[in-house]
N, C-alpha and C. Protein backbone atom coordinates (compact mmCIF):
# COMPACT_ATOMS: atom_id res chain seq x y z
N UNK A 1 -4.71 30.14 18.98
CA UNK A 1 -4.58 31.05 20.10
C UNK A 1 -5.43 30.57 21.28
N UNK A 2 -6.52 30.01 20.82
CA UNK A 2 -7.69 30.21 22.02
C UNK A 2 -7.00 28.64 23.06
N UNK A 3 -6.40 27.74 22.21
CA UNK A 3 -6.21 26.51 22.71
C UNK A 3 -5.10 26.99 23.87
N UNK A 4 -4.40 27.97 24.15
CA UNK A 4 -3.29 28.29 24.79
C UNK A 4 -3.49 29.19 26.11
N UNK A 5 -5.20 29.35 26.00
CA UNK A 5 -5.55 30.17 27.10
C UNK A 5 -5.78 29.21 28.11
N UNK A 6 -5.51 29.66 29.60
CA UNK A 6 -5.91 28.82 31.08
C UNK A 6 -7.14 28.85 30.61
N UNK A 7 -7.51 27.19 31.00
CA UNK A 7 -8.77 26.96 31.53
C UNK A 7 -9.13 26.19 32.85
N UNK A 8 -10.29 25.97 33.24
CA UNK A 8 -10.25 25.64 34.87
C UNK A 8 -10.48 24.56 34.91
N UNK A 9 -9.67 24.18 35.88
CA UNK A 9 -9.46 22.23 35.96
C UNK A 9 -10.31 22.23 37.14
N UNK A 10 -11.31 20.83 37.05
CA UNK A 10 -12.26 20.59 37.31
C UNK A 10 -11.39 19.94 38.81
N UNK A 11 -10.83 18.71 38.43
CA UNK A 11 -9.84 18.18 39.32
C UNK A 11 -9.75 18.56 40.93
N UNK A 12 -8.49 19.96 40.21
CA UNK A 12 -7.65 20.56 41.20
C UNK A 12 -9.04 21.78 41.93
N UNK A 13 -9.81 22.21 41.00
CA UNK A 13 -10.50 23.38 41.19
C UNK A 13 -9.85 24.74 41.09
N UNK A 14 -9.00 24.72 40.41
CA UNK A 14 -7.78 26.06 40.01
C UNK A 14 -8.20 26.05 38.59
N UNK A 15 -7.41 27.62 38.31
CA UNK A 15 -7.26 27.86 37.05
C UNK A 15 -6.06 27.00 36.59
N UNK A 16 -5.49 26.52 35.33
CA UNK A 16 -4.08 25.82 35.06
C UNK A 16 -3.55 26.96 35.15
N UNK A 17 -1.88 26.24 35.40
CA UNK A 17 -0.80 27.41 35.54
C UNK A 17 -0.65 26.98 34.34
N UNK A 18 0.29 28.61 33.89
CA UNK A 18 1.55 28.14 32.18
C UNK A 18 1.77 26.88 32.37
N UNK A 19 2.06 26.09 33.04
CA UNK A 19 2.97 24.94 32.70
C UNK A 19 1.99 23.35 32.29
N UNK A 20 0.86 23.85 33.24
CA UNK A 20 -0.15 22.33 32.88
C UNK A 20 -1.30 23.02 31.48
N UNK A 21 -0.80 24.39 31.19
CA UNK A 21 -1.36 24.91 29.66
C UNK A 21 -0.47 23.86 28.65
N UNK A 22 0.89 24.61 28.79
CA UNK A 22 1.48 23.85 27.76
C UNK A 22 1.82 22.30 27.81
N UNK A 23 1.42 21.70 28.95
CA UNK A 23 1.53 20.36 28.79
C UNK A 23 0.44 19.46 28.01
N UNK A 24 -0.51 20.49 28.26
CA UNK A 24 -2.54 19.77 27.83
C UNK A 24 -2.27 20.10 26.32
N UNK A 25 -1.74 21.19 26.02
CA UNK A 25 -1.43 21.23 24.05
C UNK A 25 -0.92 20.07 23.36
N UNK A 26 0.65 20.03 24.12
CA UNK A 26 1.68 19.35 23.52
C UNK A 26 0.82 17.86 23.42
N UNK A 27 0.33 17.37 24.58
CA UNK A 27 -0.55 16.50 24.35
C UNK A 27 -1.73 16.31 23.39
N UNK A 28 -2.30 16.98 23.34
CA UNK A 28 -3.62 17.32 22.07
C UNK A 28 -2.65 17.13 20.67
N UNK A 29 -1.28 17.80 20.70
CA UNK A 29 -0.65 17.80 19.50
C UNK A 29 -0.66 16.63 19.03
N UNK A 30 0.23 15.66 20.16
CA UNK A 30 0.86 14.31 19.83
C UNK A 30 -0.11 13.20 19.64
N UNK A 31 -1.16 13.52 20.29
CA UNK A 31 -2.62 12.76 19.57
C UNK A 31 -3.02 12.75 18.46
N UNK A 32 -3.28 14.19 18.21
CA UNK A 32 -3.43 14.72 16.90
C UNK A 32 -2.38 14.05 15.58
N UNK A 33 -1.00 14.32 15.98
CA UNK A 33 -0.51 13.72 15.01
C UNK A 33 -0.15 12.06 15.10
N UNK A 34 -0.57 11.18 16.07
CA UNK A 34 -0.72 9.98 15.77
C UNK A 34 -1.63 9.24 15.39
N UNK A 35 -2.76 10.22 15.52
CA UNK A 35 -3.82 9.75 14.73
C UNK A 35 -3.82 10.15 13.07
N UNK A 36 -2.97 11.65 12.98
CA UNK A 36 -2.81 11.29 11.28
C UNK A 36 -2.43 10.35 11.10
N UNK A 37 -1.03 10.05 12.16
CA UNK A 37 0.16 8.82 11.38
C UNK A 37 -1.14 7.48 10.78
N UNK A 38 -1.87 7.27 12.05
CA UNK A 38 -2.58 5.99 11.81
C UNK A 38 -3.15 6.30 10.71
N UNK A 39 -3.89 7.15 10.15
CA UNK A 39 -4.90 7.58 9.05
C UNK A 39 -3.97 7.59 7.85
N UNK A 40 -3.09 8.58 7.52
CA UNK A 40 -1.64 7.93 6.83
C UNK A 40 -1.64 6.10 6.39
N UNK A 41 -1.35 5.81 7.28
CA UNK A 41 -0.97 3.90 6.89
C UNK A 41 -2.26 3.51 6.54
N UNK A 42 -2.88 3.78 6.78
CA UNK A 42 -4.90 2.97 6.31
C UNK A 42 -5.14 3.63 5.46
N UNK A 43 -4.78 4.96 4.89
CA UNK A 43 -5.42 4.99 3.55
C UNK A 43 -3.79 4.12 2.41
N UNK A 44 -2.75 4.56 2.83
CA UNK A 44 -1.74 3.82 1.78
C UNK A 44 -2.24 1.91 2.16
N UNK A 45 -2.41 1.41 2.81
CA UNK A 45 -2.91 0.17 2.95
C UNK A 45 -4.18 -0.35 1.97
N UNK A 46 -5.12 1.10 2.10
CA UNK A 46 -6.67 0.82 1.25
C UNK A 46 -6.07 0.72 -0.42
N UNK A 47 -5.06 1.86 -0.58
CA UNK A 47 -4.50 1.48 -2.20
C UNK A 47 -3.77 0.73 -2.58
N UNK A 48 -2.90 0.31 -1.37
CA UNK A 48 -2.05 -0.95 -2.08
C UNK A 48 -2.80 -2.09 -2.31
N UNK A 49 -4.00 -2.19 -1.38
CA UNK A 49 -4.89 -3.60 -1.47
C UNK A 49 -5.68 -3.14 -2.86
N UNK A 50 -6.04 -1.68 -2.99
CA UNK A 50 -6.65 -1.66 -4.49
C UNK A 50 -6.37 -1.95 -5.79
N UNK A 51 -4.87 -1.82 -5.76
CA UNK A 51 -3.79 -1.58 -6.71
C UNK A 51 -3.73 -3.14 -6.99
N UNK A 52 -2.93 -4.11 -5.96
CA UNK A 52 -3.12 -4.97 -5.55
C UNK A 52 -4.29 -5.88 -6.50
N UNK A 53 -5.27 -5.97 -6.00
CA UNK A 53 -6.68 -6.66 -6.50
C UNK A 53 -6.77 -6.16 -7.85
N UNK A 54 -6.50 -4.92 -8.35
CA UNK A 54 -6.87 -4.28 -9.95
C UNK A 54 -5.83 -5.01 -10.43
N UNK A 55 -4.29 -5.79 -10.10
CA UNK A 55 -3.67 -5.89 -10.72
C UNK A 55 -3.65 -7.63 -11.12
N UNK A 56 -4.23 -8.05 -9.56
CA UNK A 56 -4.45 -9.61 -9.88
C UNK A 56 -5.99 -10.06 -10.48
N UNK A 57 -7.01 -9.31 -10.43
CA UNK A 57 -7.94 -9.58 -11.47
C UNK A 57 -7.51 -9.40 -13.48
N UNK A 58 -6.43 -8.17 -13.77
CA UNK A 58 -6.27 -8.34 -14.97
C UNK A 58 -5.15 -9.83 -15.20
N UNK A 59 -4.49 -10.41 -14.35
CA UNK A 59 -3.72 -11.66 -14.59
C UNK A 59 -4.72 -12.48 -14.51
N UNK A 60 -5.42 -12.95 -13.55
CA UNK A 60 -6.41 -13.67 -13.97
C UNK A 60 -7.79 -13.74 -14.94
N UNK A 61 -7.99 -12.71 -15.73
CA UNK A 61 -8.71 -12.23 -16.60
C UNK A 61 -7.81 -13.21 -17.53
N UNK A 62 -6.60 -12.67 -17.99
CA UNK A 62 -5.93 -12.71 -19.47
C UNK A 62 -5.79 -14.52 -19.13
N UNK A 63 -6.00 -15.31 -17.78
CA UNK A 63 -5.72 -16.73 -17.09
C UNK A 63 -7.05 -17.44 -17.70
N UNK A 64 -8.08 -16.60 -17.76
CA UNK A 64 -9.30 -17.01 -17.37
C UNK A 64 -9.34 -17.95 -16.14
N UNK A 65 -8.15 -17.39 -15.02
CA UNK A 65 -8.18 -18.28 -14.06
C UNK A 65 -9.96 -19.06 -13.14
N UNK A 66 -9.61 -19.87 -12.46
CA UNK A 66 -10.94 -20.21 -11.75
C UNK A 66 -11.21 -19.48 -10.81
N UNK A 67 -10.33 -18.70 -10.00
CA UNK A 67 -10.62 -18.21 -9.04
C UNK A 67 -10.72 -16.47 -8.99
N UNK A 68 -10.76 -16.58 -10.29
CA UNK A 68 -10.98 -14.74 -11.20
C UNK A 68 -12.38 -14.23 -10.29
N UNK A 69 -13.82 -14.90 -10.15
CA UNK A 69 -14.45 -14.55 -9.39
C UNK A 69 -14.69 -13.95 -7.94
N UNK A 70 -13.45 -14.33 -7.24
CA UNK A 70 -13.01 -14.52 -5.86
C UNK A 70 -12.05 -13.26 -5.76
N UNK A 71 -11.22 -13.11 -6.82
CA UNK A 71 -10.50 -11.90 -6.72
C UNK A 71 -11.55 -10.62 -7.02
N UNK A 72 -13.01 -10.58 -7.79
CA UNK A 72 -13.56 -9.48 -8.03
C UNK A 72 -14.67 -9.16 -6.53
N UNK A 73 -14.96 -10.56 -5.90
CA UNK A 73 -15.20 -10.22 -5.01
C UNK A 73 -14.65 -9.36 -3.45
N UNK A 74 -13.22 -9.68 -3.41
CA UNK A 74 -12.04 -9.21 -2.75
C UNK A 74 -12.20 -7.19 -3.14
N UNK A 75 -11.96 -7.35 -4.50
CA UNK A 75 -12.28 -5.91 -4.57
C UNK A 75 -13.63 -4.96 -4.10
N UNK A 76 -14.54 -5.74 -3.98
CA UNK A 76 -16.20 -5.04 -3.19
C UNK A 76 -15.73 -5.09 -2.40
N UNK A 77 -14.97 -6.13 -1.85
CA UNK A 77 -14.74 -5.98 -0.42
C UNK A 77 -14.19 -5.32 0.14
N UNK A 78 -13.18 -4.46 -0.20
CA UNK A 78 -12.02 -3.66 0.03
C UNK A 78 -12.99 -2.53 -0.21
N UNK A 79 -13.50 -1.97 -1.42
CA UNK A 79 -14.03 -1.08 -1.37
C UNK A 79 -15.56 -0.36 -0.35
N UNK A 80 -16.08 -2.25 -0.24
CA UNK A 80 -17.10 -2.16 1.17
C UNK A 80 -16.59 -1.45 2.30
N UNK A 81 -15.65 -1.85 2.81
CA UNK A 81 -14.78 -1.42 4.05
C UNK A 81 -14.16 0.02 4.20
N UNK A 82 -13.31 0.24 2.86
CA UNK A 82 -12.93 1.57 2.40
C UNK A 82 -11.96 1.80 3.67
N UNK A 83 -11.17 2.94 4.09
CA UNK A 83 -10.28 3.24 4.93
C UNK A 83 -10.53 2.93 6.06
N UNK A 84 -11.64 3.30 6.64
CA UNK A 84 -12.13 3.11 8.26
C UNK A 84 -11.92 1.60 8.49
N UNK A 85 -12.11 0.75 7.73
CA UNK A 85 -12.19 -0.99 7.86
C UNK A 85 -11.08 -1.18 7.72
N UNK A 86 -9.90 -0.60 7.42
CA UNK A 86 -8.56 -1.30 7.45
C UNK A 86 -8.23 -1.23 8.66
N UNK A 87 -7.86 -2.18 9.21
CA UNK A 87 -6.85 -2.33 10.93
C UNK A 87 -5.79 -1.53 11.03
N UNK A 88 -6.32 -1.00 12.37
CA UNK A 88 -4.73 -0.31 12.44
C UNK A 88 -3.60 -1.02 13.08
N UNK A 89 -2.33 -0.28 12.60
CA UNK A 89 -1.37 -0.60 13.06
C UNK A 89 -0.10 -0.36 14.31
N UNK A 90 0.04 -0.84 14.80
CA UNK A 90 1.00 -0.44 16.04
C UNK A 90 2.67 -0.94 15.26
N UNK A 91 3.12 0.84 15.45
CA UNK A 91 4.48 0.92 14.95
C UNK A 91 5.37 -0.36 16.67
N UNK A 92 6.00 -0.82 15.86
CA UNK A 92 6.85 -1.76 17.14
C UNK A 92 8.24 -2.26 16.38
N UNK A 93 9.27 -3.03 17.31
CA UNK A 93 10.44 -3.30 16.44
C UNK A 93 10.77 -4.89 17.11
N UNK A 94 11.11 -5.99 16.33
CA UNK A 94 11.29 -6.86 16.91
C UNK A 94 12.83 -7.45 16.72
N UNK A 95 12.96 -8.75 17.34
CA UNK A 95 14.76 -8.75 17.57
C UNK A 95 14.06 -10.18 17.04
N UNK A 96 15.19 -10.63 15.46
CA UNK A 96 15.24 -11.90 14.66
C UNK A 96 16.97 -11.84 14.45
N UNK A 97 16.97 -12.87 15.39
CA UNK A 97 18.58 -13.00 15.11
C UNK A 97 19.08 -12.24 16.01
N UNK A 98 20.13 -11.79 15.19
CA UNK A 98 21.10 -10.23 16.33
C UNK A 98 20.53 -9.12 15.19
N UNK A 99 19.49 -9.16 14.65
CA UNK A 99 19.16 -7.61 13.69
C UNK A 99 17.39 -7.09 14.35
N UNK A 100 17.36 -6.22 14.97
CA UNK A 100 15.81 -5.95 15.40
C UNK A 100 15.29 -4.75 14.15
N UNK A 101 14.50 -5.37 13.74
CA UNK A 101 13.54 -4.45 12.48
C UNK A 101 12.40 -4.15 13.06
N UNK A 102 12.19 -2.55 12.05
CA UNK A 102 10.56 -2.20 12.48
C UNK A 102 9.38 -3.29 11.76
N UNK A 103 8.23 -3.23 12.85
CA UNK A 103 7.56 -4.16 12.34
C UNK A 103 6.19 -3.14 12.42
N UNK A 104 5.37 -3.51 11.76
CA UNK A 104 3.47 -3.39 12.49
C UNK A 104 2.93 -4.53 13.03
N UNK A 105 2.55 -4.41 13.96
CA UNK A 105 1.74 -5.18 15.41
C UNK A 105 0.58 -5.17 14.82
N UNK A 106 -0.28 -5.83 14.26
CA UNK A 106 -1.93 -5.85 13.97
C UNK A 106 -2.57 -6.56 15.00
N UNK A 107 -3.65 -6.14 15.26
CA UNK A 107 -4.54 -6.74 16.72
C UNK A 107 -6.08 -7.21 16.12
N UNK A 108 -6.70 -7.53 17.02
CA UNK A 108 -7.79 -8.53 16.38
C UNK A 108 -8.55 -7.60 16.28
N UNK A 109 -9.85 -7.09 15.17
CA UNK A 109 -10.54 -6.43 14.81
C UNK A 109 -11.98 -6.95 15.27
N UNK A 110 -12.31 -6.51 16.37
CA UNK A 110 -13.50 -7.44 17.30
C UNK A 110 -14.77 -7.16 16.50
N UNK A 111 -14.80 -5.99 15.70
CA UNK A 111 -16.23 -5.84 14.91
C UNK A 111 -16.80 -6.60 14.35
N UNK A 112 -15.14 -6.66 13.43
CA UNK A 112 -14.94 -7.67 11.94
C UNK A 112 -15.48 -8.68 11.81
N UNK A 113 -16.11 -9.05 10.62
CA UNK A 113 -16.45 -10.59 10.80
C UNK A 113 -14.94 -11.37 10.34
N UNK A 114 -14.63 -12.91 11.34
CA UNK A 114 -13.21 -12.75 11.21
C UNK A 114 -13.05 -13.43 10.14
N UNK A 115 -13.76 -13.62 8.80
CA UNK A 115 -13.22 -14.37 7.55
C UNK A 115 -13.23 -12.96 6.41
N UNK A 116 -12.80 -12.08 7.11
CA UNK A 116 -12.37 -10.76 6.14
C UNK A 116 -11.02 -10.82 6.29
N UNK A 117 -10.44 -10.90 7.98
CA UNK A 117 -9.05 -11.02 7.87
C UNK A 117 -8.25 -12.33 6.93
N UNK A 118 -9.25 -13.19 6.86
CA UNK A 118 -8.44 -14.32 5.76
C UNK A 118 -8.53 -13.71 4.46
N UNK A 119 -9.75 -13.01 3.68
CA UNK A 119 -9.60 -12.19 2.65
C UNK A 119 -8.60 -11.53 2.70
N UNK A 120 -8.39 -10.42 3.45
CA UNK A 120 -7.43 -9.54 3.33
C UNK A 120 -6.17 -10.17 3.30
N UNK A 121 -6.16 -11.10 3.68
CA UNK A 121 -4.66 -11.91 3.97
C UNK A 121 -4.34 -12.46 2.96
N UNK A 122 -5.31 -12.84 1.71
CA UNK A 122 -5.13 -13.59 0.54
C UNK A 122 -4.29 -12.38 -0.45
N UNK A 123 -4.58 -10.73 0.06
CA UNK A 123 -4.91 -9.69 -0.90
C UNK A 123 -3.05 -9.83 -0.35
N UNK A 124 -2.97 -9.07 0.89
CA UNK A 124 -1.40 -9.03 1.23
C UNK A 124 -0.44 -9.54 0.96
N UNK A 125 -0.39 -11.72 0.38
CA UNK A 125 0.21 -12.18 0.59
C UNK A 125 0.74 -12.10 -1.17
N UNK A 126 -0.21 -11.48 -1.85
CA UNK A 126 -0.19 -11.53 -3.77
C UNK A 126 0.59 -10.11 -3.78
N UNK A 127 0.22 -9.24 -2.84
CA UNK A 127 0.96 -7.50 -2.89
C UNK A 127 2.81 -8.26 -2.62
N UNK A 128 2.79 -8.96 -1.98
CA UNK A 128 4.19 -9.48 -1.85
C UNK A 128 5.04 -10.37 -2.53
N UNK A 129 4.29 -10.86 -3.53
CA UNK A 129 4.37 -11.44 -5.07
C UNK A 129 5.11 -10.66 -5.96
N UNK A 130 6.48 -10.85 -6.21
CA UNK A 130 7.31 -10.35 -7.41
C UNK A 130 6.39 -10.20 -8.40
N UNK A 131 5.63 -10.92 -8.73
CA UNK A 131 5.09 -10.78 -10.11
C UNK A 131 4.02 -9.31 -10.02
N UNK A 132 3.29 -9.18 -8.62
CA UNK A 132 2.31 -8.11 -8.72
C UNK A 132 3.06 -6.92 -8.29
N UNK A 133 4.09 -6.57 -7.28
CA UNK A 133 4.92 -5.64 -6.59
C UNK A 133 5.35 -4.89 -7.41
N UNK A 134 5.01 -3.33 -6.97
CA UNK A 134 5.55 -2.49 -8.20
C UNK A 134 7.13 -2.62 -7.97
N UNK A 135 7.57 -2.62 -9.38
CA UNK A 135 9.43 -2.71 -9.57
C UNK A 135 9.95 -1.66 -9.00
N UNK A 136 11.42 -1.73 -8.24
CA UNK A 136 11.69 -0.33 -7.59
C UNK A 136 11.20 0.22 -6.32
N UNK A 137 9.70 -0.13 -5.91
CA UNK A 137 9.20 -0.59 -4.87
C UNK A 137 9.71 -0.80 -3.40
N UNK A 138 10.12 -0.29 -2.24
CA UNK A 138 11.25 -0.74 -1.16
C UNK A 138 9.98 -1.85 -0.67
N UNK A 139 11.08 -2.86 0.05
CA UNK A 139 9.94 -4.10 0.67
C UNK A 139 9.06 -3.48 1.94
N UNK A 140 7.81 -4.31 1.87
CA UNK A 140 7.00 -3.97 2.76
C UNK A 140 7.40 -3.87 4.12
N UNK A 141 7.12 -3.39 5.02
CA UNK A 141 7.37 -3.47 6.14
C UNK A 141 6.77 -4.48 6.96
N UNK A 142 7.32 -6.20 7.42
CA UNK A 142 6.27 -6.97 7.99
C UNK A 142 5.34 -7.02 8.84
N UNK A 143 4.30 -7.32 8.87
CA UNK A 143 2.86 -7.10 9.61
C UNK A 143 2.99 -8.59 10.31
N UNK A 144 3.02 -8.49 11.78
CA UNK A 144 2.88 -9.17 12.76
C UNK A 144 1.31 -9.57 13.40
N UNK A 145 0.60 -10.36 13.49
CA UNK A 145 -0.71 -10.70 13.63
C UNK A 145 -0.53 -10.90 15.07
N UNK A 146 -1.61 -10.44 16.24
CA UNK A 146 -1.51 -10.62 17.49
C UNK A 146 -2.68 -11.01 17.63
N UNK A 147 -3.19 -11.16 19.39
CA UNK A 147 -4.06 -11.47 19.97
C UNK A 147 -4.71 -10.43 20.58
N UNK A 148 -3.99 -9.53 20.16
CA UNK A 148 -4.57 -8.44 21.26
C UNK A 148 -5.84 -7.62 20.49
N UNK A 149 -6.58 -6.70 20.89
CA UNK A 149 -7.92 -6.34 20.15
C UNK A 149 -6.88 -5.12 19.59
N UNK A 150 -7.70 -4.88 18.27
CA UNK A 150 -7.32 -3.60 17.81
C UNK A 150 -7.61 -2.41 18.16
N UNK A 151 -7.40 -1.22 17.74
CA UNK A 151 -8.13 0.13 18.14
C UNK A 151 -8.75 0.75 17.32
N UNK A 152 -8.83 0.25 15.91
CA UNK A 152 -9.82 0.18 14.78
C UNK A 152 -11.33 0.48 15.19
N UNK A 153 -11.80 1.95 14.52
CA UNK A 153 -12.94 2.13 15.52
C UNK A 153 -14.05 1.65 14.53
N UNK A 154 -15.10 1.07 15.09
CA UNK A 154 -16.39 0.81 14.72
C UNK A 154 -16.58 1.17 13.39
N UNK A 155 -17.07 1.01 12.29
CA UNK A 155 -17.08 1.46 11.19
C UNK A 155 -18.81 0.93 10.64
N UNK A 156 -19.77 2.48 10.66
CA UNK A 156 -21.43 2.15 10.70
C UNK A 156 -21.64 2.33 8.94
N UNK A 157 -22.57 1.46 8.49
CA UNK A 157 -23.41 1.40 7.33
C UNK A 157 -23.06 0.26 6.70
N UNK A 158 -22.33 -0.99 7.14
CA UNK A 158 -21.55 -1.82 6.24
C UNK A 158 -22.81 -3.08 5.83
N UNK A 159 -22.94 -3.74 5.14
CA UNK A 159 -23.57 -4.77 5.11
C UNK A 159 -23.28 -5.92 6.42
N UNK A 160 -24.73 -6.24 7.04
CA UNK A 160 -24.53 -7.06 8.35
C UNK A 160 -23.89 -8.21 8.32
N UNK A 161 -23.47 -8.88 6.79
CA UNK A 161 -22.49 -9.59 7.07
C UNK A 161 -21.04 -9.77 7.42
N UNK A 162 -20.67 -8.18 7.02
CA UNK A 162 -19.17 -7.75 7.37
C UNK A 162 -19.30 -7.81 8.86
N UNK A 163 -20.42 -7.28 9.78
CA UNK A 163 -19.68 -7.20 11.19
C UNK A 163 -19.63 -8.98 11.67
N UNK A 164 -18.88 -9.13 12.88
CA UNK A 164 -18.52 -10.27 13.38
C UNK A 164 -20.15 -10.52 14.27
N UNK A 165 -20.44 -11.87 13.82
CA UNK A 165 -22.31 -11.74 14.48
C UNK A 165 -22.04 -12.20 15.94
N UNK A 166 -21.05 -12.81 17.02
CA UNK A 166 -21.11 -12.67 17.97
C UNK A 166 -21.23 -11.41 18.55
N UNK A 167 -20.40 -10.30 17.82
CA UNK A 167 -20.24 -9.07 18.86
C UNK A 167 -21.56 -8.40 18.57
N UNK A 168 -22.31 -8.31 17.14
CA UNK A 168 -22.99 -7.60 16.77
C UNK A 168 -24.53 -8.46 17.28
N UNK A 169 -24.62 -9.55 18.16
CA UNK A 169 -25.67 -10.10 18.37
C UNK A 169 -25.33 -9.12 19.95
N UNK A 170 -24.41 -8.90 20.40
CA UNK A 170 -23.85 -8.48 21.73
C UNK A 170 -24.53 -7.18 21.97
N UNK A 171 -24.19 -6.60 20.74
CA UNK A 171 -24.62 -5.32 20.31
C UNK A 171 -26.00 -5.08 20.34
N UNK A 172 -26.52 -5.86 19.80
CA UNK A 172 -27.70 -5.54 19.68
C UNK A 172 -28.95 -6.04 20.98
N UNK A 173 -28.47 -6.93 21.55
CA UNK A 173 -28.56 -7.30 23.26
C UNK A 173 -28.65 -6.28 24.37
N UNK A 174 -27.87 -5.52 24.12
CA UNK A 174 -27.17 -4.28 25.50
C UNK A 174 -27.30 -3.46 25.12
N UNK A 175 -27.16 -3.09 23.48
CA UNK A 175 -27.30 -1.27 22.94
C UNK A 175 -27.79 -1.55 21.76
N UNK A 176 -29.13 -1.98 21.86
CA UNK A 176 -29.93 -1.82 20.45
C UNK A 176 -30.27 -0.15 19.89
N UNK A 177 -30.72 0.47 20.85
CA UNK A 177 -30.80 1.72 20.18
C UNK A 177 -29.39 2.57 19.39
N UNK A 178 -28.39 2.20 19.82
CA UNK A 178 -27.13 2.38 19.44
C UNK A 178 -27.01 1.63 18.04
N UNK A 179 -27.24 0.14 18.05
CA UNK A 179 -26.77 -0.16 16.69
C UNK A 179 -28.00 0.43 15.72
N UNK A 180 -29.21 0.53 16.10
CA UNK A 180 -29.87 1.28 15.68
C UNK A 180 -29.95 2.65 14.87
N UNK A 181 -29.48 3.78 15.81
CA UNK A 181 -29.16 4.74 15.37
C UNK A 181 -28.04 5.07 14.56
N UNK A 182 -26.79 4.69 15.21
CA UNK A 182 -25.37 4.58 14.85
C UNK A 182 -24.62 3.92 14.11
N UNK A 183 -25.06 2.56 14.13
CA UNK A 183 -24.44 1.68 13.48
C UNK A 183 -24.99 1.18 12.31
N UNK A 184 -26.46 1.22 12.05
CA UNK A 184 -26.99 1.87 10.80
C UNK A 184 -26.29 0.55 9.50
N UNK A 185 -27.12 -0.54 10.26
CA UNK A 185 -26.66 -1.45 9.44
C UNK A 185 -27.06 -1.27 8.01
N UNK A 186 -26.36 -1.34 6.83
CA UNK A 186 -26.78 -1.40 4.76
C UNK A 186 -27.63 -2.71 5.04
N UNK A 187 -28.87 -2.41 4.02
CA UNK A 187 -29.92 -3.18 3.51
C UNK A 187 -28.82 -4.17 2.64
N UNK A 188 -27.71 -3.93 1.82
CA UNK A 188 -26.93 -4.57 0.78
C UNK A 188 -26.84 -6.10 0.97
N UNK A 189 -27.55 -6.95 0.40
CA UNK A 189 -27.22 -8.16 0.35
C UNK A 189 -25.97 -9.03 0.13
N UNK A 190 -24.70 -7.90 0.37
CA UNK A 190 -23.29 -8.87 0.34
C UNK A 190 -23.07 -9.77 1.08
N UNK A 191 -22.85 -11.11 0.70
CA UNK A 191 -22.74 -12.17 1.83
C UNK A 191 -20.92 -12.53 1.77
N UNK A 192 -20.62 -13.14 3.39
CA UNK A 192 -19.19 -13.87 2.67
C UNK A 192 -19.88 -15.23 2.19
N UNK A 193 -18.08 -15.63 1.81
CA UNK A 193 -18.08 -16.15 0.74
C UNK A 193 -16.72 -17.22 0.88
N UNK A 194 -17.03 -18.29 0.44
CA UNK A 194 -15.69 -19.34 0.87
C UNK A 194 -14.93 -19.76 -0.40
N UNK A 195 -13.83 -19.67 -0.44
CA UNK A 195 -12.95 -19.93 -2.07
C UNK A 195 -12.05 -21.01 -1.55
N UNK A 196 -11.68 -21.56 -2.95
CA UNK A 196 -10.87 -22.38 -2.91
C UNK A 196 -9.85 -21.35 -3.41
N UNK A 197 -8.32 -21.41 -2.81
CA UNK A 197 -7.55 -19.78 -4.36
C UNK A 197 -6.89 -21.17 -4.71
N UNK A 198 -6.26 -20.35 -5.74
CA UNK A 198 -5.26 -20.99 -6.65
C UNK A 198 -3.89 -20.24 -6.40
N UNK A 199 -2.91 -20.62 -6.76
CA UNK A 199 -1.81 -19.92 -6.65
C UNK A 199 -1.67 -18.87 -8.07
């Protein structure tokens, strides 16, 4: 109710009429629900990469593969990050051929340190693996990699090796009290980590 009452625009210096009431809602709405949508795809993203990793550590378990280590690390990692650390996605449609399909637009995650996106990319490319893909399953929807920055917001307490150390040296340059307070780097000694995979 209360969201539907005039309030006074600073702007114009008027009260809103009915009409710039119901325009300032409908707006609040459509925010509102595109930010579920986004929250929606990042948590189904956080379980498929969980599902994902739980399913290629028991193949490489029963493998005693070499690179069994690398997949248990993948899983801290996923779980380091948890929902807020997954990138978001921009719904978009592209034209291959004469057929244009929906795609997701992913943008560069400027926080990130950027050898998470090669992790994560190792995790995506096994979720698309007949052998790990649940049966029945409709195909993924393809994820397009861009240049453009993401809108993935800041995500505080992670171990200082997850953030990207150019931005976070940036950070700490111009708004130390900020990464300070806010950004609240983990004591956690997780370091990356460089693999050879195996197929």
């Amino acid at each position: 109710w209360a969201k539907w009452q005039a309030r006074w625009n600073e702007e114009k210096g008027t009260i809103e009429t009915p009409e710039e009431v119901s325009l300032r809602v409908l707006n609040a709405d459509d925010k509102r629900k595109g930010s579920s949508r986004l929250r929606s795809r990042a948590l189904r993203k956080l379980d498929t990469r969980r599902r994902t990793v739980k399913k290629v550590i028991a193949l490489k378990t029963e493998a005693n593969a070499e690179d069994l280590e690398a997949w248990k690390y993948f899983g801290e990692l996923v779980e380091e990050l948890g929902v807020d650390g997954m990138s978001e996605d921009e719904e978009a449609v592209e034209k291959i051929g004469n057929v244009t399909i929906p795609v997701f637009k992913v943008g560069v995650c400027e926080w990130r340190a950027p050898e998470i996106t090669e992790y994560l990319g190792y995790i995506d490319k096994e979720t698309r693996n007949e052998a790990i893909r649940e049966k029945g399953g409709a195909n993924p929807t393809p994820h397009i990699r861009t240049q453009e920055p993401s809108k993935t917001q800041v995500v505080s307490g992670l171990p200082r090796a997850l953030y990207n150390p150019t931005w976070l040296a940036k950070m700490e340059a111009t708004r130390s009290d900020w990464v300070e307070r806010e950004l609240n780097i983990s004591q956690k000694p997780l370091q990356l980590m460089r693999f050879t995979m195996r197929g």
